[in-house]
PDB file of N, CA and C in Angstrom:
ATOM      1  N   UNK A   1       0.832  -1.196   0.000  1.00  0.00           N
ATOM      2  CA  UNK A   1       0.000   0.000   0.000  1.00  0.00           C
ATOM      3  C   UNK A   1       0.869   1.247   0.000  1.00  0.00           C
ATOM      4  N   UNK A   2       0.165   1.966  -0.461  1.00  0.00           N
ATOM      5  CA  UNK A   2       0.949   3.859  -0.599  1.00  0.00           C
ATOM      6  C   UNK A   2       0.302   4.260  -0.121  1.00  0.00           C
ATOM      7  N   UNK A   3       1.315   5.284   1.138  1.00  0.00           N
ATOM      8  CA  UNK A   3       0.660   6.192   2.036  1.00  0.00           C
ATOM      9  C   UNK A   3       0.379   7.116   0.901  1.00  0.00           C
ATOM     10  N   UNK A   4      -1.276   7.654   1.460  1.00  0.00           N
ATOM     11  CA  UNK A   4      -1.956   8.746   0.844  1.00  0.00           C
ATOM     12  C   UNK A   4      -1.650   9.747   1.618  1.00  0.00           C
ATOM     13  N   UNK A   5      -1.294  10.144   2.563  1.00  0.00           N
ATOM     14  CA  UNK A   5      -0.504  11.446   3.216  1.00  0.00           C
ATOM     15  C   UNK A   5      -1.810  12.265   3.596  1.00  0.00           C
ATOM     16  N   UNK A   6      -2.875  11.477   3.972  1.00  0.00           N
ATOM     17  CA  UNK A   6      -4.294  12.034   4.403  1.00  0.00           C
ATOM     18  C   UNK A   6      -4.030  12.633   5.906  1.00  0.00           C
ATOM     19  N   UNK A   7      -5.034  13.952   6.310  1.00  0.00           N
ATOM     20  CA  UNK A   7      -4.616  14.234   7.303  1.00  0.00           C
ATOM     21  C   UNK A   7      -6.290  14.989   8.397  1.00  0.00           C
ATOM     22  N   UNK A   8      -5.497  14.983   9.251  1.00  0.00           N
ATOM     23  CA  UNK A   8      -7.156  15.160  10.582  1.00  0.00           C
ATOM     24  C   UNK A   8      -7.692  16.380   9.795  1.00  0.00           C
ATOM     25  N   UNK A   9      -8.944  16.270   9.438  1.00  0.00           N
ATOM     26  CA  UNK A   9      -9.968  17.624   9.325  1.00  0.00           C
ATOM     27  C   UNK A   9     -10.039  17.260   7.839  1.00  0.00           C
ATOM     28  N   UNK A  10      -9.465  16.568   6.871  1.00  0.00           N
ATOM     29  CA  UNK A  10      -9.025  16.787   5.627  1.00  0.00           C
ATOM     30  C   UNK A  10     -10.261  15.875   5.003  1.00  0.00           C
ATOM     31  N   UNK A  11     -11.334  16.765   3.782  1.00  0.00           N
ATOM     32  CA  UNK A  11     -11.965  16.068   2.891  1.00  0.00           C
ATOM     33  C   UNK A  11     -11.797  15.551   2.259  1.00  0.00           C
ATOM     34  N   UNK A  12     -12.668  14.190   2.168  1.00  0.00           N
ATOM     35  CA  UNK A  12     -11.921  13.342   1.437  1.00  0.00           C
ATOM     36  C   UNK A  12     -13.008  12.837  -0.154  1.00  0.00           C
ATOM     37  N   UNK A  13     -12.942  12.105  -0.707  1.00  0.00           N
ATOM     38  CA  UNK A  13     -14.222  11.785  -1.800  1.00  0.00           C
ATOM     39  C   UNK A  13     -13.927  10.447  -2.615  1.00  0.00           C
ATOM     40  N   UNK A  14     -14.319   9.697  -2.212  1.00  0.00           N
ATOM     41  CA  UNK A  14     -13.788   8.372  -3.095  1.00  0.00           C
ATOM     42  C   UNK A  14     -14.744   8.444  -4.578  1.00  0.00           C
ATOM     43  N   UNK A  15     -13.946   8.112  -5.661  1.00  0.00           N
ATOM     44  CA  UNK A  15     -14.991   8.361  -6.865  1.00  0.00           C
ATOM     45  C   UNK A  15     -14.952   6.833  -7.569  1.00  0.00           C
ATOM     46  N   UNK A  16     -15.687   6.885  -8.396  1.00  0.00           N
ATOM     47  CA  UNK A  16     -15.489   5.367  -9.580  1.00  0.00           C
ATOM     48  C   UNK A  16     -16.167   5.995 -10.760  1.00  0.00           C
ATOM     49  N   UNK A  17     -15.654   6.080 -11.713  1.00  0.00           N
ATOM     50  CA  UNK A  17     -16.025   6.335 -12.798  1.00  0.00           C
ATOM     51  C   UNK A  17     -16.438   7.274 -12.996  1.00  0.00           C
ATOM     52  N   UNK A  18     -16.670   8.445 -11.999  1.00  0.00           N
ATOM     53  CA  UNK A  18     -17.408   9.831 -12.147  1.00  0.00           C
ATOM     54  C   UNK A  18     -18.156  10.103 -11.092  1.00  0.00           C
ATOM     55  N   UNK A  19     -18.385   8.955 -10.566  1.00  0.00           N
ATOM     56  CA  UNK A  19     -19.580   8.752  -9.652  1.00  0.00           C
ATOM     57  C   UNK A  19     -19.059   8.564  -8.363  1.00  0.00           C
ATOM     58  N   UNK A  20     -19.141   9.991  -7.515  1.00  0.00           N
ATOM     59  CA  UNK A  20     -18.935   9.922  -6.247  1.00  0.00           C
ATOM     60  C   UNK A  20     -19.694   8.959  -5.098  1.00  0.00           C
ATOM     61  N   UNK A  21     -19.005   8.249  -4.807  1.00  0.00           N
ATOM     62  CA  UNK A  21     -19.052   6.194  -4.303  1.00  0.00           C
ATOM     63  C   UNK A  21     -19.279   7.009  -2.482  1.00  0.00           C
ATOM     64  N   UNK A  22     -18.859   7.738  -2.355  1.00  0.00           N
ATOM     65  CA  UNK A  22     -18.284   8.098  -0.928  1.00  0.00           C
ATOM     66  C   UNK A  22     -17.686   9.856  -0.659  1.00  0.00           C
ATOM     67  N   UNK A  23     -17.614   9.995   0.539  1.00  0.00           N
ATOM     68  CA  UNK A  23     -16.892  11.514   0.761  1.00  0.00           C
ATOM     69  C   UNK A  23     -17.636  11.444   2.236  1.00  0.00           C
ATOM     70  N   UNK A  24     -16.275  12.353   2.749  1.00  0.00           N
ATOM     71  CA  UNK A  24     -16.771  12.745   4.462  1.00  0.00           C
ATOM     72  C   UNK A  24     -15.740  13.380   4.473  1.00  0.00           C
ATOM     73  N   UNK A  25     -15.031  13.541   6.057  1.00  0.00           N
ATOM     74  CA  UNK A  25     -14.234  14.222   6.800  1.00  0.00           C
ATOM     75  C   UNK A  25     -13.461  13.884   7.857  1.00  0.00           C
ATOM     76  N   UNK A  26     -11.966  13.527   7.313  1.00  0.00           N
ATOM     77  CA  UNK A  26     -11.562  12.692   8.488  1.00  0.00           C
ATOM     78  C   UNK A  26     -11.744  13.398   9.939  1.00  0.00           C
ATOM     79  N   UNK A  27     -12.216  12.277  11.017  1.00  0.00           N
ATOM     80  CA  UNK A  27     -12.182  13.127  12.518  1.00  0.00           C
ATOM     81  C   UNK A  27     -10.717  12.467  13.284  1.00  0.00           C
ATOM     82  N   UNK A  28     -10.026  11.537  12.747  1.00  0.00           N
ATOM     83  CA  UNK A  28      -9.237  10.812  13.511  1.00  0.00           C
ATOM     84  C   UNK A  28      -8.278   9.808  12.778  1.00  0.00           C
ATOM     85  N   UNK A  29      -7.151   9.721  12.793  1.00  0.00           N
ATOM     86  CA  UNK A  29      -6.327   8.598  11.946  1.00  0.00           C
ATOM     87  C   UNK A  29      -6.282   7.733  13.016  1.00  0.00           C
ATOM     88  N   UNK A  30      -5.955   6.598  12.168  1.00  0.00           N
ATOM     89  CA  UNK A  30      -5.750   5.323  13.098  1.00  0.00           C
ATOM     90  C   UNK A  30      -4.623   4.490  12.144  1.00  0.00           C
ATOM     91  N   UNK A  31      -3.782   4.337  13.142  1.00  0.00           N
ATOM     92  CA  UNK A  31      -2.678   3.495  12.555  1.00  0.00           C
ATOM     93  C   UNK A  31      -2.765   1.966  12.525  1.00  0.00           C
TER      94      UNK A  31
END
């Protein structure tokens, strides 16, 4: 896996094909 370098507060949006699948707001990383 490749760190995505995502970070606390940071929007996020998973897409597939155009079509936003997902999206929120990280509150917390977890290792």
């Amino acid at each position: 896996q490749k760190p995505v370098g995502l970070h606390e507060g940071l929007r996020f949006a998973l897409r597939d094909g155009g079509k936003t699948i997902g999206a929120g707001v990280i509150s917390k990383i977890l290792d």
